[in-house]
PDB file of N, CA and C in Angstrom:
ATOM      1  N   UNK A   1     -11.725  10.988  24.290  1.00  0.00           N
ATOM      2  CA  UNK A   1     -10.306  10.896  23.986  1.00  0.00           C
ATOM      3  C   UNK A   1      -9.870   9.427  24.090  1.00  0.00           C
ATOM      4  N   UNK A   2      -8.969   8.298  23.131  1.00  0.00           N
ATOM      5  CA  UNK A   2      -8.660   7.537  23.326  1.00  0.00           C
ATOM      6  C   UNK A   2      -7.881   7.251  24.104  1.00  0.00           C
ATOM      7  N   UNK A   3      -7.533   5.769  24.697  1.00  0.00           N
ATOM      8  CA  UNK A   3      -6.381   5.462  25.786  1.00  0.00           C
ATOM      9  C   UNK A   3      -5.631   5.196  24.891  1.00  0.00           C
ATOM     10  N   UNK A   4      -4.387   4.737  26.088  1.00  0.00           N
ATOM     11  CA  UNK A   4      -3.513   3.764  25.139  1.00  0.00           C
ATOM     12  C   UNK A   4      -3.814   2.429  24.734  1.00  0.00           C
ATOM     13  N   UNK A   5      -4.627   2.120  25.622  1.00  0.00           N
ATOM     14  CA  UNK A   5      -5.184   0.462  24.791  1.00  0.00           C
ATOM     15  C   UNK A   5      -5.864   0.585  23.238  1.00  0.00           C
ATOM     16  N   UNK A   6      -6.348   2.055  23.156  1.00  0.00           N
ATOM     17  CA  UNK A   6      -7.530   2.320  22.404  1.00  0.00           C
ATOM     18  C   UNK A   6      -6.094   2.109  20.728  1.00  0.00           C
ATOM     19  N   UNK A   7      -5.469   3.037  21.131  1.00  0.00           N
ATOM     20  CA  UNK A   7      -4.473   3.073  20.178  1.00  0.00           C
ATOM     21  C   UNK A   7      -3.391   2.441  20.058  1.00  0.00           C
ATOM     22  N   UNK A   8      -2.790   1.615  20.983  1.00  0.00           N
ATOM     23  CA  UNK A   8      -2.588  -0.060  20.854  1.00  0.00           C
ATOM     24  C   UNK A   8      -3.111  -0.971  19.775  1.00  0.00           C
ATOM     25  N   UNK A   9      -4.441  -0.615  19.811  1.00  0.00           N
ATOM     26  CA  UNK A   9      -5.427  -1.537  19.167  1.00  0.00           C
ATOM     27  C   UNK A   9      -5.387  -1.267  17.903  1.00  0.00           C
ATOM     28  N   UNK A  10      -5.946   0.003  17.380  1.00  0.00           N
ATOM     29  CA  UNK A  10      -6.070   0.491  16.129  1.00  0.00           C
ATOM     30  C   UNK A  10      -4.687   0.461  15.828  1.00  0.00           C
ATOM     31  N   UNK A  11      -2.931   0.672  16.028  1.00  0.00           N
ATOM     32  CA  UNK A  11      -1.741   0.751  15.618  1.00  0.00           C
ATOM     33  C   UNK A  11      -1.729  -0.779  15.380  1.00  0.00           C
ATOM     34  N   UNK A  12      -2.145  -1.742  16.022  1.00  0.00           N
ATOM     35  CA  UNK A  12      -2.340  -3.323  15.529  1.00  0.00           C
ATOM     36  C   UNK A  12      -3.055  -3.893  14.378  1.00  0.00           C
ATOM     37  N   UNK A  13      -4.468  -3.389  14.477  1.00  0.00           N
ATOM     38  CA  UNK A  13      -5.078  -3.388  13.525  1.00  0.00           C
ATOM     39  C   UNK A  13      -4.495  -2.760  12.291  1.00  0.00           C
ATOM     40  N   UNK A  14      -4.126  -1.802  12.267  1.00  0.00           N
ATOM     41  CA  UNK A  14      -3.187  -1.525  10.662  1.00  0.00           C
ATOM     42  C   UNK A  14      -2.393  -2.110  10.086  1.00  0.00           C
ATOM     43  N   UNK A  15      -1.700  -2.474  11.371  1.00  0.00           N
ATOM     44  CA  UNK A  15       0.043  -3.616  10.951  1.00  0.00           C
ATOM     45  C   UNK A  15      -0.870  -4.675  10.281  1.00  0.00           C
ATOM     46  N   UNK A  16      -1.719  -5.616  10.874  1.00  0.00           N
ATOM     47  CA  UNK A  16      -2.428  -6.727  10.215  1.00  0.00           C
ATOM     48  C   UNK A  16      -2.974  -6.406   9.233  1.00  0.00           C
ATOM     49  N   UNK A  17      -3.666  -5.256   8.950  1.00  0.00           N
ATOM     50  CA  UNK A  17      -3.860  -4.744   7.694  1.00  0.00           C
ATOM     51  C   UNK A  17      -2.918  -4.765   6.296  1.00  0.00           C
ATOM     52  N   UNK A  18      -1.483  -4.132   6.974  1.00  0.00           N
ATOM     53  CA  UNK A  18      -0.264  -4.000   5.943  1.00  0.00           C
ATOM     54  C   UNK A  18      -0.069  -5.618   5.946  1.00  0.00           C
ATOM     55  N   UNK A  19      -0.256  -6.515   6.392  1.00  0.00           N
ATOM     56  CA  UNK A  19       0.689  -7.724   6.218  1.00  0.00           C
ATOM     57  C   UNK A  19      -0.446  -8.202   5.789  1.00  0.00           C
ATOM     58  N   UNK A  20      -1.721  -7.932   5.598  1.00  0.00           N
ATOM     59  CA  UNK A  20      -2.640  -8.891   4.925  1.00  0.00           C
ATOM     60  C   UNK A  20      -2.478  -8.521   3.354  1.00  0.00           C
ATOM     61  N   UNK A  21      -2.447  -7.032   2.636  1.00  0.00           N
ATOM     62  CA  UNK A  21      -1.754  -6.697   1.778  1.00  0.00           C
ATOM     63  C   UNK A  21      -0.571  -6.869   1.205  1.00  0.00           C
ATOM     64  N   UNK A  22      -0.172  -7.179   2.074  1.00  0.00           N
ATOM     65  CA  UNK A  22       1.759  -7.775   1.271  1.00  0.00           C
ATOM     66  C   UNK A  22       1.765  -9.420   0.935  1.00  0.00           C
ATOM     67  N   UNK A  23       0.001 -10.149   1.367  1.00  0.00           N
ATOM     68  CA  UNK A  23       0.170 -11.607   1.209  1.00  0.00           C
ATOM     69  C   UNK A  23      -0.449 -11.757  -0.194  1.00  0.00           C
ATOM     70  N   UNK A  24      -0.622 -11.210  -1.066  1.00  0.00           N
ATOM     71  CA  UNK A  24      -0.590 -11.093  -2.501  1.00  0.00           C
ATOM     72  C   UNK A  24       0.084 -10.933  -3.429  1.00  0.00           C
ATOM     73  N   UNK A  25       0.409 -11.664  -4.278  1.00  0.00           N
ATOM     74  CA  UNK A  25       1.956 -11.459  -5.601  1.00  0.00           C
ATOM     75  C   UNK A  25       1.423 -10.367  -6.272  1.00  0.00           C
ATOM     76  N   UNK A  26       0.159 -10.119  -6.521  1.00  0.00           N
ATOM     77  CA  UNK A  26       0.333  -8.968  -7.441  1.00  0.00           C
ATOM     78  C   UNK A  26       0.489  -7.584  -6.751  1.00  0.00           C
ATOM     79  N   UNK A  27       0.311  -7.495  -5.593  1.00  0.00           N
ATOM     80  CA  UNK A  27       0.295  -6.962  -4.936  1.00  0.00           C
ATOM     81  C   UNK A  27       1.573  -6.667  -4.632  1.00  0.00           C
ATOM     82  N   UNK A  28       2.428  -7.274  -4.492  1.00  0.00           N
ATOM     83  CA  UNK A  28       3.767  -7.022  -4.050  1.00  0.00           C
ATOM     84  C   UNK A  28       4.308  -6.433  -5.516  1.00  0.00           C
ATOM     85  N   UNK A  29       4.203  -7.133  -6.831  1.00  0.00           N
ATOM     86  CA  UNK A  29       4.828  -6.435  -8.185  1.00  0.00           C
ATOM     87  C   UNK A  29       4.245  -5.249  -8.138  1.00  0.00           C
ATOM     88  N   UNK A  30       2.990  -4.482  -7.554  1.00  0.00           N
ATOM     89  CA  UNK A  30       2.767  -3.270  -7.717  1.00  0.00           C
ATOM     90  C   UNK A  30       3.495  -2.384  -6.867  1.00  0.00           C
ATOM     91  N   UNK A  31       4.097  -2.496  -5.505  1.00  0.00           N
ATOM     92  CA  UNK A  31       4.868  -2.470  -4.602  1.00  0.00           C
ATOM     93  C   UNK A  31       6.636  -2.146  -5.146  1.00  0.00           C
ATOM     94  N   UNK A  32       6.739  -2.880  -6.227  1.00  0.00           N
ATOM     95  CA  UNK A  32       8.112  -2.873  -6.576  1.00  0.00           C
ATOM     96  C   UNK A  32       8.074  -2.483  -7.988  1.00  0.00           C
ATOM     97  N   UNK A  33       7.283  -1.965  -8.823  1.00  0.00           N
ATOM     98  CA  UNK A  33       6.969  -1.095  -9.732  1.00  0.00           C
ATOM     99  C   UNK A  33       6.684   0.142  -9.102  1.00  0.00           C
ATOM    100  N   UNK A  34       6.053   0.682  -8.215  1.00  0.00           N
ATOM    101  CA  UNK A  34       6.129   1.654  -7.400  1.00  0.00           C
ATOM    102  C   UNK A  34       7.269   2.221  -6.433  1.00  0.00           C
ATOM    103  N   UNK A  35       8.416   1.492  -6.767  1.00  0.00           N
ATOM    104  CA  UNK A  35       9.967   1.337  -6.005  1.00  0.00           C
ATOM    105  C   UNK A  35      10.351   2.156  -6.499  1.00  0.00           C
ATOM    106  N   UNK A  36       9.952   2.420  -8.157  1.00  0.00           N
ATOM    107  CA  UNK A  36      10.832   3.263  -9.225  1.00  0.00           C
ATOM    108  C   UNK A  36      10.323   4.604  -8.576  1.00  0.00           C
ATOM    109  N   UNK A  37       9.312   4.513  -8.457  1.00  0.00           N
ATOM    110  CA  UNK A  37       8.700   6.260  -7.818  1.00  0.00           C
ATOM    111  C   UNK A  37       7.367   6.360  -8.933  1.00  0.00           C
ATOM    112  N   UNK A  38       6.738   7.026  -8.698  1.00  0.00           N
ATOM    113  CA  UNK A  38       5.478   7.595  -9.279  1.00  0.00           C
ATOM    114  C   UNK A  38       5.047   6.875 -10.333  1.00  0.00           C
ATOM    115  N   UNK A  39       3.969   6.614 -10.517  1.00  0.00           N
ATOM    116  CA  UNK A  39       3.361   6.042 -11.770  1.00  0.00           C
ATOM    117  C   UNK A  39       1.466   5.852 -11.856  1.00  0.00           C
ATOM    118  N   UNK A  40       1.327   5.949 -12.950  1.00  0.00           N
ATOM    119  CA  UNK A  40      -0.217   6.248 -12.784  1.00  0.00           C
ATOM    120  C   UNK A  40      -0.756   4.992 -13.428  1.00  0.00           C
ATOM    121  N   UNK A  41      -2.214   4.691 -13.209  1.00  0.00           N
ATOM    122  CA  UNK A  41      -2.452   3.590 -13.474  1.00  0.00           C
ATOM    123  C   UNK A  41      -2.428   3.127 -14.485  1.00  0.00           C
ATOM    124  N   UNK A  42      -2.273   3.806 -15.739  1.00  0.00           N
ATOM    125  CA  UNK A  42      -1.640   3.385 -16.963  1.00  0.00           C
ATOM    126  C   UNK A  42      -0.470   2.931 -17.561  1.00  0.00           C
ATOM    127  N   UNK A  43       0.589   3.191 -16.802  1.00  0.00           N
ATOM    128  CA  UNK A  43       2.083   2.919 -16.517  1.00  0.00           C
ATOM    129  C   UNK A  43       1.720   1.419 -15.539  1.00  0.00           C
ATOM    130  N   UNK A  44       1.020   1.424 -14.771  1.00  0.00           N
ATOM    131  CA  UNK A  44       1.485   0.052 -14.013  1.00  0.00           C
ATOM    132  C   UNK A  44       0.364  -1.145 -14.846  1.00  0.00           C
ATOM    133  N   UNK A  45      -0.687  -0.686 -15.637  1.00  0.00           N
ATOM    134  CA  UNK A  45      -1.596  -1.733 -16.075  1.00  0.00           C
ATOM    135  C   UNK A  45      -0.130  -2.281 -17.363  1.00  0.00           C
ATOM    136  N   UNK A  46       0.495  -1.712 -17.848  1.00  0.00           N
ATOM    137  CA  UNK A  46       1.464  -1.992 -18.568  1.00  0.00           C
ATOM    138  C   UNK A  46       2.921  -2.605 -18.218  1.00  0.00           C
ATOM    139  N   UNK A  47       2.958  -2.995 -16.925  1.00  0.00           N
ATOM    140  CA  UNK A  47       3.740  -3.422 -16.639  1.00  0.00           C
ATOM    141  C   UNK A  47       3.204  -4.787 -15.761  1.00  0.00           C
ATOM    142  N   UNK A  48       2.202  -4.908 -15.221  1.00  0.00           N
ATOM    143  CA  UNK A  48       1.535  -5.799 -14.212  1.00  0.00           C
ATOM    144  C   UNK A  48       0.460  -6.444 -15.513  1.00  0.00           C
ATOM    145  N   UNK A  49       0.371  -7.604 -15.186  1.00  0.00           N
ATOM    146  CA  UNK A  49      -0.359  -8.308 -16.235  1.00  0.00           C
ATOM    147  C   UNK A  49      -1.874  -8.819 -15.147  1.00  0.00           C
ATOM    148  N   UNK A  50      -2.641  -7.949 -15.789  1.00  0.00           N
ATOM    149  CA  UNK A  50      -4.065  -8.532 -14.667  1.00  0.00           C
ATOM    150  C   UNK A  50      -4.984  -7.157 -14.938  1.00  0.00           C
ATOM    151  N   UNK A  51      -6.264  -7.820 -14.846  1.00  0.00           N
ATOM    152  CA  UNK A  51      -7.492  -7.044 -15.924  1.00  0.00           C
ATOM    153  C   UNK A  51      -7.531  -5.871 -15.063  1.00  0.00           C
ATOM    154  N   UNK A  52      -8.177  -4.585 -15.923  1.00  0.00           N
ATOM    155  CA  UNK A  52      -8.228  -2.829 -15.182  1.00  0.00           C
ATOM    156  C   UNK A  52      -8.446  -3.020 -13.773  1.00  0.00           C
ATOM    157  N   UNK A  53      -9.646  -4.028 -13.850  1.00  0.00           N
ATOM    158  CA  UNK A  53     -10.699  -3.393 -12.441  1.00  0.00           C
ATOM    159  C   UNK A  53      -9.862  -4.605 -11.122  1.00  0.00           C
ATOM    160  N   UNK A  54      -9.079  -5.333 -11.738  1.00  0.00           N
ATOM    161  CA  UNK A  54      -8.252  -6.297 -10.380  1.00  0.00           C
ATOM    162  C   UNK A  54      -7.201  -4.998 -10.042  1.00  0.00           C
ATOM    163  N   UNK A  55      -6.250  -4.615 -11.230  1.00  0.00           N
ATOM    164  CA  UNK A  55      -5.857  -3.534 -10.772  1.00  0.00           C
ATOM    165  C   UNK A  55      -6.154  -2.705  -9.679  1.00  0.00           C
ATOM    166  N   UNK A  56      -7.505  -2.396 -10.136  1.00  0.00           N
ATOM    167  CA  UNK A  56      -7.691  -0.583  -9.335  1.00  0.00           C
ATOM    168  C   UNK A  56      -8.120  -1.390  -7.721  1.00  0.00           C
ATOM    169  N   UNK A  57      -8.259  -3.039  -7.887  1.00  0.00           N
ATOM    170  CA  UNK A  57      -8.803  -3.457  -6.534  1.00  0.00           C
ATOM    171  C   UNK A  57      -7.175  -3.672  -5.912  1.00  0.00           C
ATOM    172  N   UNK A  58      -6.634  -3.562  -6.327  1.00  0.00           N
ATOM    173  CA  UNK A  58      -5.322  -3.766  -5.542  1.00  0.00           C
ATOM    174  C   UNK A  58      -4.599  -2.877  -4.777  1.00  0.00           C
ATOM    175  N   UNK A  59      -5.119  -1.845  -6.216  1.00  0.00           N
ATOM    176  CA  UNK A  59      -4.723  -0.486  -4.994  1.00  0.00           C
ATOM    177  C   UNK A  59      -5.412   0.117  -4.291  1.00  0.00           C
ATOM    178  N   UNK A  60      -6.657  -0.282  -4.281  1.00  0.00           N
ATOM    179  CA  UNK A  60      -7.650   0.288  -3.448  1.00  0.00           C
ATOM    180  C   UNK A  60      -7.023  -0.509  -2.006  1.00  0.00           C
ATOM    181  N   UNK A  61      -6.822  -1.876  -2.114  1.00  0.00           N
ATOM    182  CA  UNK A  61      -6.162  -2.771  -0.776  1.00  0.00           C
ATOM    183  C   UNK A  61      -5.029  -1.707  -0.499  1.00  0.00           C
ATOM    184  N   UNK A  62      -4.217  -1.331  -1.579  1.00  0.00           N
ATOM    185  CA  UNK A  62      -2.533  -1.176  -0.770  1.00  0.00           C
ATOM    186  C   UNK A  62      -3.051   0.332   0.180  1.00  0.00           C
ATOM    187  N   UNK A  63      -3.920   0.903  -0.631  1.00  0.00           N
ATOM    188  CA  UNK A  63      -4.239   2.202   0.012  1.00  0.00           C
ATOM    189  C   UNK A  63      -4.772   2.265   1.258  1.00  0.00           C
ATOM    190  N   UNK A  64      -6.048   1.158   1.573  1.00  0.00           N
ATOM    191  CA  UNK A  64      -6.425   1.438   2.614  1.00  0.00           C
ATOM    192  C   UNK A  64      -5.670   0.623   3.792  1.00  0.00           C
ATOM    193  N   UNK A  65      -4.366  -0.001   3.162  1.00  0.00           N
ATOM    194  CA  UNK A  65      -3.751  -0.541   4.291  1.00  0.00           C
ATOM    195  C   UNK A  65      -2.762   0.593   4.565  1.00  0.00           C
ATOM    196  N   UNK A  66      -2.569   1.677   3.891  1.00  0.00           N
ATOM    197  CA  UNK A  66      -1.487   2.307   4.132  1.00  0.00           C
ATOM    198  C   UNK A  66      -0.412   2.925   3.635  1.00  0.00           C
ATOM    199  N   UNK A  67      -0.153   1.591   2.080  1.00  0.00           N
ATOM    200  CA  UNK A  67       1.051   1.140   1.828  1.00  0.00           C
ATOM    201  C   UNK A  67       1.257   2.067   0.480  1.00  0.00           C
ATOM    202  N   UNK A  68       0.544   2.758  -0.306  1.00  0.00           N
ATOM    203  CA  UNK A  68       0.228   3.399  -1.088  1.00  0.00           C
ATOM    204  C   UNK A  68      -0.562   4.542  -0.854  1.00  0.00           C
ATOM    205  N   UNK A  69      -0.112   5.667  -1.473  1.00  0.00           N
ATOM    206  CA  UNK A  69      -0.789   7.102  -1.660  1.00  0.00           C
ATOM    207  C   UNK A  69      -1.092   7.049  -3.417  1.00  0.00           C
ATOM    208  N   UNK A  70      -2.094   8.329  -3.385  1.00  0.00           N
ATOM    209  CA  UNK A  70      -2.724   8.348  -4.502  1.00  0.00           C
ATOM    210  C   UNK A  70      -2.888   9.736  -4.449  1.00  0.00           C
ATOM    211  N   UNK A  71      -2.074  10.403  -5.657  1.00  0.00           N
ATOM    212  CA  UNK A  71      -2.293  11.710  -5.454  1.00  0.00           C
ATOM    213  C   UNK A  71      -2.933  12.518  -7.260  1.00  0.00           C
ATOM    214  N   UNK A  72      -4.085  13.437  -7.460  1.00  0.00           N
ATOM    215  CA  UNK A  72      -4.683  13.272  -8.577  1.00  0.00           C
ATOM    216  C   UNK A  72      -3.285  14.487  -9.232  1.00  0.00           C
ATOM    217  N   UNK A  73      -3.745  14.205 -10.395  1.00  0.00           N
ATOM    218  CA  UNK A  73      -2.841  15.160 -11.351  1.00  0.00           C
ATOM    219  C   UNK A  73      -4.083  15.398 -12.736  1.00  0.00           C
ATOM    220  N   UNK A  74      -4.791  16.359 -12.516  1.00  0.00           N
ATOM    221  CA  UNK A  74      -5.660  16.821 -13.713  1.00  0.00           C
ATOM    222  C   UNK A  74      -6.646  15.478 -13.871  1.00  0.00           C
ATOM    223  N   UNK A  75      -6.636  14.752 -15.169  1.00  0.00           N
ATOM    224  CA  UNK A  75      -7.859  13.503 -15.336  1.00  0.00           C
ATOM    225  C   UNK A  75      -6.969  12.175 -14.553  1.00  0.00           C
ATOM    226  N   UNK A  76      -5.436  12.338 -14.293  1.00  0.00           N
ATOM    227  CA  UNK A  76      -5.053  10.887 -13.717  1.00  0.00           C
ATOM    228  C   UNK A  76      -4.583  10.823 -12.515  1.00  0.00           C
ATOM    229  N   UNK A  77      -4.829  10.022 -12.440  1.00  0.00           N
ATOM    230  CA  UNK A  77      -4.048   9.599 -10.525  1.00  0.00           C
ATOM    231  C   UNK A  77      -2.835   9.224 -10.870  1.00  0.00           C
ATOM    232  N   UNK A  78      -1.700   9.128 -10.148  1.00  0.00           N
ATOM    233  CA  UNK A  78      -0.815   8.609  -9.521  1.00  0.00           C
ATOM    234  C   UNK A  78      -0.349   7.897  -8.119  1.00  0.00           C
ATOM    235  N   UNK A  79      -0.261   6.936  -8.481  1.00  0.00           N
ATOM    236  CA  UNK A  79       0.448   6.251  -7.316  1.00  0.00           C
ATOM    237  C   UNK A  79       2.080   6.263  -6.593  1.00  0.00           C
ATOM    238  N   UNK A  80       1.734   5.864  -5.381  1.00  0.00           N
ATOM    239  CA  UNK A  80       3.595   5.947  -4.689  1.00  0.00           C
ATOM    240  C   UNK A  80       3.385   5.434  -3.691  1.00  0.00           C
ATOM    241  N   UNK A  81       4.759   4.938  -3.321  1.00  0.00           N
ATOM    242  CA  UNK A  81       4.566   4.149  -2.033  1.00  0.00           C
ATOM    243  C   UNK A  81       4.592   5.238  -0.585  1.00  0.00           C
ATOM    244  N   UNK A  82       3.765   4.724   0.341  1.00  0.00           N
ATOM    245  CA  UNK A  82       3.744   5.201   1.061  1.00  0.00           C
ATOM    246  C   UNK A  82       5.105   4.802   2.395  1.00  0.00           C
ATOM    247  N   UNK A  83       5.749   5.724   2.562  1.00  0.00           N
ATOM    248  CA  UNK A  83       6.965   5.216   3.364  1.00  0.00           C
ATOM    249  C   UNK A  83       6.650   5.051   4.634  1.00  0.00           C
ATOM    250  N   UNK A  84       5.954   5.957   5.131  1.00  0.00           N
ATOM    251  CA  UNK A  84       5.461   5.658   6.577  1.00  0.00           C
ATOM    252  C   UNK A  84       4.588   4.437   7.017  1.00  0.00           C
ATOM    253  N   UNK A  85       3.873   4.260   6.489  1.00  0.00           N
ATOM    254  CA  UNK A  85       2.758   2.852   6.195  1.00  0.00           C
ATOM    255  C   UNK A  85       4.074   1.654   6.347  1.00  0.00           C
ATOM    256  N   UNK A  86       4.891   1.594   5.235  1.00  0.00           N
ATOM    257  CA  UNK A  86       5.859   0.597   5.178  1.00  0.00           C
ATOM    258  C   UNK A  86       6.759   0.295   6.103  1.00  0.00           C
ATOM    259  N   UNK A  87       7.578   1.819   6.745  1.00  0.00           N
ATOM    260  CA  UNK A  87       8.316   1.312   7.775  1.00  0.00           C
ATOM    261  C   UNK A  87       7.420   0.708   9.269  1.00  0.00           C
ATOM    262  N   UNK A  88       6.366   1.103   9.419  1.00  0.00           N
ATOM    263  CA  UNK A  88       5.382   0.796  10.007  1.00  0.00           C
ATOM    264  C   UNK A  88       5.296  -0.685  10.122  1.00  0.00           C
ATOM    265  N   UNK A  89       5.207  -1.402   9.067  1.00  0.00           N
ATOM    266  CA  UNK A  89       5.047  -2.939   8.918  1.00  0.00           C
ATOM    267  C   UNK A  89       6.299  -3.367   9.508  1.00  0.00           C
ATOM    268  N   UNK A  90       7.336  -2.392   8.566  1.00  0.00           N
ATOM    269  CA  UNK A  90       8.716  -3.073   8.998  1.00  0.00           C
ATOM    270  C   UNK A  90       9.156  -3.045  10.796  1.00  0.00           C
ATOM    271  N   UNK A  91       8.700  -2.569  10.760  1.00  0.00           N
ATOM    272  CA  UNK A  91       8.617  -2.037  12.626  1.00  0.00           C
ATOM    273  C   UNK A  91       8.042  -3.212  13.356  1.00  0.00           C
ATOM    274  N   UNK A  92       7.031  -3.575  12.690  1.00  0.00           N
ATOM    275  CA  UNK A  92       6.847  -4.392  13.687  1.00  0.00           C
ATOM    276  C   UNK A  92       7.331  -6.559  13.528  1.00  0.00           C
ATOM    277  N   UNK A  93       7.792  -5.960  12.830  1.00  0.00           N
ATOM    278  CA  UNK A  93       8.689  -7.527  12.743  1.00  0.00           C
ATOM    279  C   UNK A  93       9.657  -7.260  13.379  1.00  0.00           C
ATOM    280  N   UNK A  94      10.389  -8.408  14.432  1.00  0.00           N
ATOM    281  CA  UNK A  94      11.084  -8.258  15.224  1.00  0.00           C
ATOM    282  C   UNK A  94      12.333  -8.590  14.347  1.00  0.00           C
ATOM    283  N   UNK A  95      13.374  -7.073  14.598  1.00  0.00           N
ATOM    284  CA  UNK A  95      14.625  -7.412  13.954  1.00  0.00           C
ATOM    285  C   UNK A  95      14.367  -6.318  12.678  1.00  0.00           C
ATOM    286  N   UNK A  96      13.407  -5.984  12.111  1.00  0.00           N
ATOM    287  CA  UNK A  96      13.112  -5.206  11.132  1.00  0.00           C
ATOM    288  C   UNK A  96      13.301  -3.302  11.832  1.00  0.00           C
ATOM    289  N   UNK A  97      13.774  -3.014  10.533  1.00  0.00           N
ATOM    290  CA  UNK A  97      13.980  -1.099  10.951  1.00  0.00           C
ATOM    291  C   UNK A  97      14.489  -1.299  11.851  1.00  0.00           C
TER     292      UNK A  97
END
């Protein structure tokens, strides 16, 4: 069973995670194309200017920081922001949430 240091640690490690993800511009326009609500990766390769596979590496980042969900719909995915992940970041800036 973990302590609280244990999960101290890992709740730290994520935040640095989310803020290492938010230190990218394209990264952030996918972030605020994803503001609108739902969109699949064909909707955002059309709005974000940057080749398929930087794409799908971006959201592979926003995802495993948190900051993005990915939910399938038949042959396509969709993306959305993840709110919990986000207020999470926002949490831990002092003065934030």
């Amino acid at each position: 069973m973990p302590n609280s240091t244990d999960l101290e640690t890992r709740s730290l490690e994520s935040t640095v995670a989310g803020f290492s993800a938010l230190g990218d511009p394209i990264r952030l326009r996918i972030l605020r194309v994803l503001e609108e609500g739902l969109r699949c990766v064909c909707e955002l390769q059309e709005r974000i200017d940057v080749a398929p596979n930087l794409l799908s590496y971006h959201l592979k980042v926003l995802r495993q920081a948190g900051l993005v969900e990915a939910t399938r719909r038949g042959r396509w995915i969709d993306y959305g922001l993840c709110e919990s992940g986000l207020r999470a970041v926002c949490r831990a800036v002092p003065g934030g949430e």
